[in-house]
C-alpha atoms as a PDB file:
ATOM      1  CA  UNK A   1       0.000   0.000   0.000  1.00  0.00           C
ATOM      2  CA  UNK A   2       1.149   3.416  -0.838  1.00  0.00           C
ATOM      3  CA  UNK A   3      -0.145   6.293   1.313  1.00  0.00           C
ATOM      4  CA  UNK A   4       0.083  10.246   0.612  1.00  0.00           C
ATOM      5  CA  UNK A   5      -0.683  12.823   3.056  1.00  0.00           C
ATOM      6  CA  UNK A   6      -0.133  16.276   3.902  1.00  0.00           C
ATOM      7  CA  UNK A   7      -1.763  17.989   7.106  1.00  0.00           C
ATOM      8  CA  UNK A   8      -5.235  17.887   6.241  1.00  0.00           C
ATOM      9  CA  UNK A   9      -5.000  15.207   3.155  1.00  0.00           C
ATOM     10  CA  UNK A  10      -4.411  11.391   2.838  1.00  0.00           C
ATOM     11  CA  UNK A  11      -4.653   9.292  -0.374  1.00  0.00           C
ATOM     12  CA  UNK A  12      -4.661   5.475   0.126  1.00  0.00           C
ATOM     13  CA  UNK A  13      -3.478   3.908  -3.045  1.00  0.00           C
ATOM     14  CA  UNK A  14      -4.465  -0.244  -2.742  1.00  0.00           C
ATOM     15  CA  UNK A  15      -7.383  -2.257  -2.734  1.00  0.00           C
ATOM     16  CA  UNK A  16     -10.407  -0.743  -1.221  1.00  0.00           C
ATOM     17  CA  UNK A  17     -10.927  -3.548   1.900  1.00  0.00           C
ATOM     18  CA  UNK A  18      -7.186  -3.101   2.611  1.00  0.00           C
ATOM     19  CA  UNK A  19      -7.638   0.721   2.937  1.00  0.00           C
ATOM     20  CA  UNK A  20     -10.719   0.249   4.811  1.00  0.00           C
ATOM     21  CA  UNK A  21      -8.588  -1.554   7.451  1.00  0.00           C
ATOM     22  CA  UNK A  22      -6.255   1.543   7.844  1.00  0.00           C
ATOM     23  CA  UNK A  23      -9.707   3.489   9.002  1.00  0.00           C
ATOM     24  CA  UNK A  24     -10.201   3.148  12.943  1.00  0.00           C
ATOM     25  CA  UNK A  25     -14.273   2.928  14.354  1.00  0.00           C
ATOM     26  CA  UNK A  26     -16.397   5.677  14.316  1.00  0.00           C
ATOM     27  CA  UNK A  27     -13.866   8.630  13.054  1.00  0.00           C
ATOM     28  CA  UNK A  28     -15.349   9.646   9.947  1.00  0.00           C
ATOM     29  CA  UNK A  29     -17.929  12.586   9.735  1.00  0.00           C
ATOM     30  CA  UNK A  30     -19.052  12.126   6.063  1.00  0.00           C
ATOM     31  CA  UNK A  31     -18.878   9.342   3.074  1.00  0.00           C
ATOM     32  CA  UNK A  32     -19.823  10.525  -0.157  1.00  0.00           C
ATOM     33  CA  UNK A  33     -19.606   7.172  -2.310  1.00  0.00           C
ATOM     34  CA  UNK A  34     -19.479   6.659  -5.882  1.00  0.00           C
ATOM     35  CA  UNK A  35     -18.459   3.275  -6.969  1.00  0.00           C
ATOM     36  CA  UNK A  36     -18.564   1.187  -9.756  1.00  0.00           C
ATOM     37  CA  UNK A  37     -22.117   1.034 -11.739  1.00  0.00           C
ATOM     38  CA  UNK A  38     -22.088  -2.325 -12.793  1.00  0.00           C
ATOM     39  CA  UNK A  39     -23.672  -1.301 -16.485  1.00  0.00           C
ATOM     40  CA  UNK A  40     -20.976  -2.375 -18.774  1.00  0.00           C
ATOM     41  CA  UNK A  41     -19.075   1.187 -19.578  1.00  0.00           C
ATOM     42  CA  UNK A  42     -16.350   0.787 -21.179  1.00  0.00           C
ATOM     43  CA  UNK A  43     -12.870   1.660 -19.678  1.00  0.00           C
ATOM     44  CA  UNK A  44     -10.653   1.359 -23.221  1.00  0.00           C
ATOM     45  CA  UNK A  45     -11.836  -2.389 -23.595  1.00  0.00           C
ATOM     46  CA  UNK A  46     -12.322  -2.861 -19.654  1.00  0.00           C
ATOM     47  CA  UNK A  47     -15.950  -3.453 -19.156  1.00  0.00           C
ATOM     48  CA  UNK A  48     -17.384  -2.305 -15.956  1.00  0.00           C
ATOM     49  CA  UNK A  49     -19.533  -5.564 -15.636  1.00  0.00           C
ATOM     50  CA  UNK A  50     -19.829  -8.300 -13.405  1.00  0.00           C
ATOM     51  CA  UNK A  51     -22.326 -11.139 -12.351  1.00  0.00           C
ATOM     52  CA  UNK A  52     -25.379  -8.973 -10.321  1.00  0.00           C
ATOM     53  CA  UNK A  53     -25.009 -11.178  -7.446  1.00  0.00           C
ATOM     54  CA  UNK A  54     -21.187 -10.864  -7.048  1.00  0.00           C
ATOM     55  CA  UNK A  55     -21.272  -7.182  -7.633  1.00  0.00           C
ATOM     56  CA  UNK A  56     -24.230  -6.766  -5.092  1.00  0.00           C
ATOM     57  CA  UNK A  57     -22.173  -8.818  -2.357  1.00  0.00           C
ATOM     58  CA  UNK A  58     -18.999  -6.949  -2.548  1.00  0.00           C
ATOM     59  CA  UNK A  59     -20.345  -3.626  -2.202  1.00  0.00           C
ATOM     60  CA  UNK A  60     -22.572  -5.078   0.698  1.00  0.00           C
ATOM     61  CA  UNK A  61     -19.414  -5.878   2.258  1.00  0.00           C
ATOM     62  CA  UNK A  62     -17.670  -2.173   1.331  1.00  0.00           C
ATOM     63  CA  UNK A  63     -20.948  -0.230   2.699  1.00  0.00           C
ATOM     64  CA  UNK A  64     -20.612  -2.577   5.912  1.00  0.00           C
ATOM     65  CA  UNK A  65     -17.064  -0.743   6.044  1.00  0.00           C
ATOM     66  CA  UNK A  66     -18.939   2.245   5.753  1.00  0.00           C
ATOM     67  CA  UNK A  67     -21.048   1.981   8.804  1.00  0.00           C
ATOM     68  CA  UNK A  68     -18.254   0.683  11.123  1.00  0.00           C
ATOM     69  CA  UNK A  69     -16.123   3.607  10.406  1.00  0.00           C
ATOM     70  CA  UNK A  70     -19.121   6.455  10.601  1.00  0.00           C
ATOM     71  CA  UNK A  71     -19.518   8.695  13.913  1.00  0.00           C
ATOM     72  CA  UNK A  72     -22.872   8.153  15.404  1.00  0.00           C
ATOM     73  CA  UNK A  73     -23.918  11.147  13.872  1.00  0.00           C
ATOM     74  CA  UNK A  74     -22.037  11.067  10.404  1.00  0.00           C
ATOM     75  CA  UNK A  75     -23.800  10.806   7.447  1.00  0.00           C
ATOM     76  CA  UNK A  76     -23.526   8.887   4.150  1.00  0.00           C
ATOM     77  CA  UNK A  77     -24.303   9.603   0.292  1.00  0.00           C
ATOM     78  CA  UNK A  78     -24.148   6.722  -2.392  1.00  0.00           C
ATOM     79  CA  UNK A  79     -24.829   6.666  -5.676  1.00  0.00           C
ATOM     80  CA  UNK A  80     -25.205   4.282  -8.015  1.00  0.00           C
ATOM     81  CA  UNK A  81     -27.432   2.709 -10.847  1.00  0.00           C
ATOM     82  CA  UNK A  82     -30.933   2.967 -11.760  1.00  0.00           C
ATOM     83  CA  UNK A  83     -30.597  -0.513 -12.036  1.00  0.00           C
ATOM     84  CA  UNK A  84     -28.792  -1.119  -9.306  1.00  0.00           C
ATOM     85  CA  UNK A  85     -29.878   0.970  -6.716  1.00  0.00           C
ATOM     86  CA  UNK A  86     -33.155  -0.593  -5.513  1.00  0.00           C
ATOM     87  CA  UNK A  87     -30.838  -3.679  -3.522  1.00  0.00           C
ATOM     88  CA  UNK A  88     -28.956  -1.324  -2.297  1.00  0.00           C
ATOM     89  CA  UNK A  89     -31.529   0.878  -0.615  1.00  0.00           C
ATOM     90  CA  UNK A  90     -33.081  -2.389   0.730  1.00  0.00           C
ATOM     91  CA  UNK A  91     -29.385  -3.712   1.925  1.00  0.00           C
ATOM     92  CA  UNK A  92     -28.492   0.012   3.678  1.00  0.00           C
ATOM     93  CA  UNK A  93     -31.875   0.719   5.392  1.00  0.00           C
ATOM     94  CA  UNK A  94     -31.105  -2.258   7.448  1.00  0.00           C
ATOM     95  CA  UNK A  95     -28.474  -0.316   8.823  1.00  0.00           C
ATOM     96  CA  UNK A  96     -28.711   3.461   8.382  1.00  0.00           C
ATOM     97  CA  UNK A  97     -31.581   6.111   8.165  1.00  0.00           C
ATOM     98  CA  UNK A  98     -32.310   7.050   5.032  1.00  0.00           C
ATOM     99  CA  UNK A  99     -33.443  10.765   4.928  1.00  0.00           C
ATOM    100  CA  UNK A 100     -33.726  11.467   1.203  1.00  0.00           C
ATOM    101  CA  UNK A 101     -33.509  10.221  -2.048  1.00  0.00           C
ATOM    102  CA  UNK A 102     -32.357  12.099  -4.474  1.00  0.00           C
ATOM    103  CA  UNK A 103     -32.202  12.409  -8.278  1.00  0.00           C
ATOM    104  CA  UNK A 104     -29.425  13.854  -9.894  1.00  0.00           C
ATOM    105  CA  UNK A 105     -30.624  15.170 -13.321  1.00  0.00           C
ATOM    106  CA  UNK A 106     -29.128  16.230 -16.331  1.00  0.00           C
ATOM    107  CA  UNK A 107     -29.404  16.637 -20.042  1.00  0.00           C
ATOM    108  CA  UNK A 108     -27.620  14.284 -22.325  1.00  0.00           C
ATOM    109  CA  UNK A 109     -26.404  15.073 -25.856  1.00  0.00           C
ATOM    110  CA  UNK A 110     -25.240  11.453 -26.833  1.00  0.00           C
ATOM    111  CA  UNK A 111     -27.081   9.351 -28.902  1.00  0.00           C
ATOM    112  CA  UNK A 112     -30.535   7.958 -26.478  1.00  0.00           C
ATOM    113  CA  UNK A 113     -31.760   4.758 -27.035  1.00  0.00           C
ATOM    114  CA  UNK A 114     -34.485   4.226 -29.810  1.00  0.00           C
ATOM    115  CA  UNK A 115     -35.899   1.337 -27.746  1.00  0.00           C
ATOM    116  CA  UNK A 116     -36.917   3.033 -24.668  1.00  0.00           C
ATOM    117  CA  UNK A 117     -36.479   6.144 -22.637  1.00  0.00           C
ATOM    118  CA  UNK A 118     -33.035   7.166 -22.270  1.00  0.00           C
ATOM    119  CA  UNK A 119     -31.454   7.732 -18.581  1.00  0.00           C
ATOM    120  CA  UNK A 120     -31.128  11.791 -18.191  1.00  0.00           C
ATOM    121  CA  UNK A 121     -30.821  11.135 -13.826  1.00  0.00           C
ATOM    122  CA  UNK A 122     -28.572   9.170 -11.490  1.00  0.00           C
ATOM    123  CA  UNK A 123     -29.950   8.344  -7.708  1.00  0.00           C
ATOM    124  CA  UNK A 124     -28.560   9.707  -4.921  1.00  0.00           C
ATOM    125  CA  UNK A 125     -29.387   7.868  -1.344  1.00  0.00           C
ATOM    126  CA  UNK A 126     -28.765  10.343   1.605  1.00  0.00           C
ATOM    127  CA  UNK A 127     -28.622   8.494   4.736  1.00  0.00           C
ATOM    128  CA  UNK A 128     -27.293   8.569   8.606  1.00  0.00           C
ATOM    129  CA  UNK A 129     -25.760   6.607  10.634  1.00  0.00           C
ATOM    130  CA  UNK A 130     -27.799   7.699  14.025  1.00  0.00           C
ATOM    131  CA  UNK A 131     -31.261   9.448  14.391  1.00  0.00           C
ATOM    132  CA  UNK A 132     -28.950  12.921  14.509  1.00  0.00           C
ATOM    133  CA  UNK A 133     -27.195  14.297  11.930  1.00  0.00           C
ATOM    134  CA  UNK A 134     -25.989  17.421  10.428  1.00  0.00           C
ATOM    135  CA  UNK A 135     -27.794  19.137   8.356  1.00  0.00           C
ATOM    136  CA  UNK A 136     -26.545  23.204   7.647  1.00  0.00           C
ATOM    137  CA  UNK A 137     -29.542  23.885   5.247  1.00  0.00           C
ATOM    138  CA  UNK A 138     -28.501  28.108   5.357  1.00  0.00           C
ATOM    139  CA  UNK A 139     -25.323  26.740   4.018  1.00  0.00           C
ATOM    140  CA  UNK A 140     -27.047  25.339   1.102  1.00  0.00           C
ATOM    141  CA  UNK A 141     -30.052  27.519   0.217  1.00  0.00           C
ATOM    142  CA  UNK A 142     -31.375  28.402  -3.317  1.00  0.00           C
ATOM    143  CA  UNK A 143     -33.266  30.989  -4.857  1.00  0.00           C
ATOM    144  CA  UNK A 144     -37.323  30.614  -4.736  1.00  0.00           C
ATOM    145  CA  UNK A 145     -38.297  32.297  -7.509  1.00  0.00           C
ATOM    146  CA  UNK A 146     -42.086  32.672  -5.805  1.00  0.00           C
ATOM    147  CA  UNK A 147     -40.278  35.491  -3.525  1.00  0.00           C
ATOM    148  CA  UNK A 148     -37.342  36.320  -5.234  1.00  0.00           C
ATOM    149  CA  UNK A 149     -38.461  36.971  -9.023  1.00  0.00           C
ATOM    150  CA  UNK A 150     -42.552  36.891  -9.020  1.00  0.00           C
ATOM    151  CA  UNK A 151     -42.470  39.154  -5.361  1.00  0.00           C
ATOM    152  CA  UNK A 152     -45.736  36.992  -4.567  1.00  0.00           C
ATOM    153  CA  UNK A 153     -47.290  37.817  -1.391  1.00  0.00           C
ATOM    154  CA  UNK A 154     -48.651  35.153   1.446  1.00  0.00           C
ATOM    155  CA  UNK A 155     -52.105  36.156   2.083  1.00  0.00           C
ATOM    156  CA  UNK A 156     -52.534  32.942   4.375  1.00  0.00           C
ATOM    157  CA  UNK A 157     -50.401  35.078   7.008  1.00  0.00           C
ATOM    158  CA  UNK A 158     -51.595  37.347  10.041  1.00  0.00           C
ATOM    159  CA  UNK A 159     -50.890  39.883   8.502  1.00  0.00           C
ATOM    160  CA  UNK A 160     -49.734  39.565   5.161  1.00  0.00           C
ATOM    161  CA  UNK A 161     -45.838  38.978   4.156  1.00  0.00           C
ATOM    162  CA  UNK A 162     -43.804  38.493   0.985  1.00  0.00           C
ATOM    163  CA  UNK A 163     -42.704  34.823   0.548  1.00  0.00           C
ATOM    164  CA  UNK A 164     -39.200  34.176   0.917  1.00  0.00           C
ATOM    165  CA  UNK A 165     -36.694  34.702  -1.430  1.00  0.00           C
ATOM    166  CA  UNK A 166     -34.510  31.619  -0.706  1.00  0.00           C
ATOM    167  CA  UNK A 167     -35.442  28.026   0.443  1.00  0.00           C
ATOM    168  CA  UNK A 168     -33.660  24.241   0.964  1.00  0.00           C
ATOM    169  CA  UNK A 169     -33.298  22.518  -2.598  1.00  0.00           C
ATOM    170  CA  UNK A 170     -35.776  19.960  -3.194  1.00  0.00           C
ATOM    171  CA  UNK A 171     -34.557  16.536  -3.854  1.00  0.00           C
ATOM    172  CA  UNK A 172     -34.574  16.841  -7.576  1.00  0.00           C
ATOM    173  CA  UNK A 173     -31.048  18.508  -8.062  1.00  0.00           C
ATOM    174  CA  UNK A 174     -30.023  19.865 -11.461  1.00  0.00           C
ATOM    175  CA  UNK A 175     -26.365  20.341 -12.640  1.00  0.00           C
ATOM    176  CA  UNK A 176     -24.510  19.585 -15.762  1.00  0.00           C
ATOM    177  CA  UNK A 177     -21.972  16.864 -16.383  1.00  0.00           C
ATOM    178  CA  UNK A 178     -18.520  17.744 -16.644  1.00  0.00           C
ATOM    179  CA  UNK A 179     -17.678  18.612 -20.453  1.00  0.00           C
ATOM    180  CA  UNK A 180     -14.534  17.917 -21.947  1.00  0.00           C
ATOM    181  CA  UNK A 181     -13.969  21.834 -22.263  1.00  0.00           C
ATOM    182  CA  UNK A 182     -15.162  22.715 -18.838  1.00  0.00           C
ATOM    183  CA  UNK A 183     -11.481  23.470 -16.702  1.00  0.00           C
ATOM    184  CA  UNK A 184     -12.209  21.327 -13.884  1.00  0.00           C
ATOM    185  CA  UNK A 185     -12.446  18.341 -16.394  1.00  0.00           C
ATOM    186  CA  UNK A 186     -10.343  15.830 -15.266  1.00  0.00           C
ATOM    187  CA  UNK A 187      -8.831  12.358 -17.059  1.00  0.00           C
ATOM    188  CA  UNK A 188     -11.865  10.355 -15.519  1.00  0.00           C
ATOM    189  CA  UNK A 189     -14.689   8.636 -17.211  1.00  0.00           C
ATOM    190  CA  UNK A 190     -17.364   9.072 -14.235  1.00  0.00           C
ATOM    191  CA  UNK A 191     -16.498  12.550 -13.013  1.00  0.00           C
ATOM    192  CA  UNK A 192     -18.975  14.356 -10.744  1.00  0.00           C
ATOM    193  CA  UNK A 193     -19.609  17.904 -10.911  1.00  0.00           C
ATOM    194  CA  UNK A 194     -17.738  20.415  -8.181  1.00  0.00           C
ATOM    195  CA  UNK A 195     -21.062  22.092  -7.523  1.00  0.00           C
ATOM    196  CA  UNK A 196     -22.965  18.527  -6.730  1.00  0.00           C
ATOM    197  CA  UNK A 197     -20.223  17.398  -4.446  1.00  0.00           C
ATOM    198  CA  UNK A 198     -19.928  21.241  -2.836  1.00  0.00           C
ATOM    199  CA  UNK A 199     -23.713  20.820  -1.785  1.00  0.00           C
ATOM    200  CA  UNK A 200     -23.187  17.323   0.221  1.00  0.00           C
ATOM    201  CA  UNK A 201     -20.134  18.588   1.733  1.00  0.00           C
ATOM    202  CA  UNK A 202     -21.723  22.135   3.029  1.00  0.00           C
ATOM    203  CA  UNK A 203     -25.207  20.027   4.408  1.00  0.00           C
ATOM    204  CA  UNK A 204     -23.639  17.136   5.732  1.00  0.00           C
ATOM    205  CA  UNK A 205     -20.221  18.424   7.181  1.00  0.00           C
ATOM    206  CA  UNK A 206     -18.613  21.074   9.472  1.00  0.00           C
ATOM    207  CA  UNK A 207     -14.889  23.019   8.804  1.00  0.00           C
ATOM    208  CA  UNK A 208     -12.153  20.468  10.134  1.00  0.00           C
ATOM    209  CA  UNK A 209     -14.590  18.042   9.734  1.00  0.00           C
ATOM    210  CA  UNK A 210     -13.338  14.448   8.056  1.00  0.00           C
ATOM    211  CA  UNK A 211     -14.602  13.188   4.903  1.00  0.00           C
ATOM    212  CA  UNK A 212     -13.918  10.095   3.112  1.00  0.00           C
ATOM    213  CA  UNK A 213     -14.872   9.025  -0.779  1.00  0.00           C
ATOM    214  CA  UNK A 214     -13.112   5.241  -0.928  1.00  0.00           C
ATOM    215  CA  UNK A 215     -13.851   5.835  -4.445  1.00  0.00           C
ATOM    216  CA  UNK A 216     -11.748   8.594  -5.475  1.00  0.00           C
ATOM    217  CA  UNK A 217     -11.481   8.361  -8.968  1.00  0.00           C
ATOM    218  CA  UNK A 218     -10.866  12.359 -10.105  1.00  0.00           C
ATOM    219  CA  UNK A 219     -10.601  13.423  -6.506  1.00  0.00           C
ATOM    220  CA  UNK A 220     -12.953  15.796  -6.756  1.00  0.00           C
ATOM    221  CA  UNK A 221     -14.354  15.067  -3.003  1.00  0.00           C
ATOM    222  CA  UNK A 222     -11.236  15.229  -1.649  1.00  0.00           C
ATOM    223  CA  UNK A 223     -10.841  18.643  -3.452  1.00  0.00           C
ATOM    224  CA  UNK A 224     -13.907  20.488  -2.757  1.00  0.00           C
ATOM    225  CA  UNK A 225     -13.141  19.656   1.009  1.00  0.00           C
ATOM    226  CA  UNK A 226      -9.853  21.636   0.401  1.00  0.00           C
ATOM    227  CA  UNK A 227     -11.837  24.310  -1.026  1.00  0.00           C
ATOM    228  CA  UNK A 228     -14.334  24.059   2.105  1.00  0.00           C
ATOM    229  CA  UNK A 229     -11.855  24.107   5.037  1.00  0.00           C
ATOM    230  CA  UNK A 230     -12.350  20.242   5.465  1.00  0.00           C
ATOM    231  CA  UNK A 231      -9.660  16.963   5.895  1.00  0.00           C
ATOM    232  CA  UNK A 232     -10.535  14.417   3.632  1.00  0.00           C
ATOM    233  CA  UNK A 233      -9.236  10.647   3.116  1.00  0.00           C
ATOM    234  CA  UNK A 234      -9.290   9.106  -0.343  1.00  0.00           C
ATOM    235  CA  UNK A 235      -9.218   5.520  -1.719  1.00  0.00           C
ATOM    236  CA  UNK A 236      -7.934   4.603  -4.704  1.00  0.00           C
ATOM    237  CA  UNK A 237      -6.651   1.726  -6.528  1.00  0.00           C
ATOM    238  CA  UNK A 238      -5.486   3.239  -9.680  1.00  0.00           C
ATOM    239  CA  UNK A 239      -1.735   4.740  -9.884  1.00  0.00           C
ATOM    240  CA  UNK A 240      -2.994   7.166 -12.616  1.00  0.00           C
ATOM    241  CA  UNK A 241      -5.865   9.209 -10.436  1.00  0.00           C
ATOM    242  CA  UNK A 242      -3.776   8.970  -7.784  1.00  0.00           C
ATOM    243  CA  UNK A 243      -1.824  11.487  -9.645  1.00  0.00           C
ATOM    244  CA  UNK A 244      -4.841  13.578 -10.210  1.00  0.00           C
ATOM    245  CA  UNK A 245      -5.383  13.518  -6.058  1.00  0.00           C
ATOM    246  CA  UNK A 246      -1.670  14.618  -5.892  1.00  0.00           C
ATOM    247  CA  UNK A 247      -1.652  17.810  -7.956  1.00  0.00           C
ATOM    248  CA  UNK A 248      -5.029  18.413  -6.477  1.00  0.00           C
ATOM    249  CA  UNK A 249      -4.357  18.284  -2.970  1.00  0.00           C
ATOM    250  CA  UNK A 250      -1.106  19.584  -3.399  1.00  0.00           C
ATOM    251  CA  UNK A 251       0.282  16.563  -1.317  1.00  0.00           C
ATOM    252  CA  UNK A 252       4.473  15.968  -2.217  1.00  0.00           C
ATOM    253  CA  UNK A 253       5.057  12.633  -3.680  1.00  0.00           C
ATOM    254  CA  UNK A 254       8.153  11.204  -5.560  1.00  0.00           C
ATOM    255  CA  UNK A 255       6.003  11.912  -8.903  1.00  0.00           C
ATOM    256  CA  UNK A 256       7.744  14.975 -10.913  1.00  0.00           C
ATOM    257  CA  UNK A 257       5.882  17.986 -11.687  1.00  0.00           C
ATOM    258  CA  UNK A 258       5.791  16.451 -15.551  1.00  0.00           C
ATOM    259  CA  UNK A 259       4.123  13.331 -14.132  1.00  0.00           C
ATOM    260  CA  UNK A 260       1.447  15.457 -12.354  1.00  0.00           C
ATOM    261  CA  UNK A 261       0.963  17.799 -14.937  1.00  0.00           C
ATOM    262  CA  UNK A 262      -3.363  18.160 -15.946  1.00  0.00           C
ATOM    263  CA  UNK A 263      -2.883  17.364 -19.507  1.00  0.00           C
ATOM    264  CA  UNK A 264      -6.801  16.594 -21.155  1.00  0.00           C
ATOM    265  CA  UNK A 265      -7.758  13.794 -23.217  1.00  0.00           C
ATOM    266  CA  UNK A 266     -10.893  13.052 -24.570  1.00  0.00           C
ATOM    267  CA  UNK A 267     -10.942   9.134 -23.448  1.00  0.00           C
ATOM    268  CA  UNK A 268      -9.132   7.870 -20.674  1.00  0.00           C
ATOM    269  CA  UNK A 269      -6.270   5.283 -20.786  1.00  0.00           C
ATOM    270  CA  UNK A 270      -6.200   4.539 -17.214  1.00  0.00           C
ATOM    271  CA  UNK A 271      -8.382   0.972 -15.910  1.00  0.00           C
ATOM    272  CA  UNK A 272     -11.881   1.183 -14.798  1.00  0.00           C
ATOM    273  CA  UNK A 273     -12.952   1.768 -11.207  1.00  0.00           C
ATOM    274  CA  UNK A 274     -14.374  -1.837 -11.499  1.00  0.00           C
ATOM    275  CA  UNK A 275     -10.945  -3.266 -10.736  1.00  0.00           C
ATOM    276  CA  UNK A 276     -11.509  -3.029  -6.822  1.00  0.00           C
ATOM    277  CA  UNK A 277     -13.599  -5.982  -7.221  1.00  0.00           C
END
């Protein structure tokens, strides 16, 4: 195993259950998850596809990691496939609380399937560990255009008051996909967006707070902690996002500055998240 850190920043490079092990009880505040879909993307020839039954017993046995390393009050997000995430919400609610579900949606310019409707949202399960949790919802508020842009006016109250300009995002959140022009673009073929990650990490988390993604992949987690005043611990198993997490967190390493350099490409070379399992 090879482990980078600076003072507020650790990446664990090695299989996920052996980083998992490095993780003491009850120490982590947040887990924003992403992991493998299971829906046959391909990773430059590398499918990310396994038997539905082995798939659905190793991440079982990663989200069981999950709740042994959770505070009492820590919370934890996981995504995964439409397909997919059905077990999963049955498997975690034997264990956690889970508050919300939520639907990530976009719009999609490739080519939609002319058999049925093509996917344009990816779920979201928000759940906690305990019956308390943190939630900072002034942290996270939006614009309600009712108050803010149509100046409506609540005649149900004693006596009469404008309706607020700002409320708590539903559960239906909307942000683009990271474009291949876009500068935080990174070398990764499931890349979340900044501002999707930002609003988990601002609900669900406090400054010095620590957060932990044991699916790293672009680092972006670990990254908009930085940004946020948080610590943040990182899995991965791939040598070439590791790199990524490097020039991101600004952590030293015996990589070069030519090695770390952000240098696009359209398709990645590097394997598929599926290899943890």
């Amino acid at each position: 195993m090879k482990i980078y850190k600076n003072k507020n920043h650790t990446i664990y490079n090695d299989d996920i259950f052996k980083c998992f092990s490095k993780i003491k009880d009850k120490t982590i505040d947040l887990v924003f998850a992403d992991p493998p879909y299971n829906i046959g993307k391909d990773f430059d020839g590398l499918k990310d596809k396994k038997n539905e039954q082995d798939f659905l017993l190793w991440t079982y046995k990663w989200i069981d990691e999950v709740y042994r390393v959770l505070k009492e009050n820590g919370s934890f997000y996981l995504m995964n496939s439409t397909q997919s995430i059905p077990f999963l919400d049955l498997y975690c609610r034997k264990y956690f609380n889970i508050i919300s579900r939520i639907v990530w949606s976009y719009d999609s310019s490739s080519v939609q399937s002319k058999s049925s409707f093509g996917s344009q949202w990816e779920p979201i399960l928000f759940m906690s560990k305990g019956k308390k949790y943190k939630f900072n919802s002034k942290d996270i508020e939006v614009e309600a255009k009712t108050g803010a842009k149509r100046n409506l006016i609540d005649y149900r109250k004693t006596p009469p008051k404008p309706y607020n300009k700002k409320k708590i995002p539903g559960n239906v959140w909307n942000f683009n996909r990271i474009r291949y022009l876009q500068e935080e673009y990174e070398n990764h073929p499931t890349q979340k967006p900044e501002v999707l990650i930002e609003r988990i990490i601002k609900v669900s988390s406090d400054k010095n707070d620590l957060i932990l993604d044991p699916f790293s992949g672009s680092f972006t987690t670990s990254a908009v902690a930085k940004k946020n005043l948080r610590k943040s611990i990182g899995f991965e198993i791939n040598e070439g996002y590791v790199k990524i997490g490097l020039r991101r967190l600004d952590i030293k390493s015996h990589f070069n500055s030519k090695e770390l350099e952000k240098v696009k490409k359209r398709k990645t070379k590097n394997k598929s998240k599926s290899d943890h399992y």
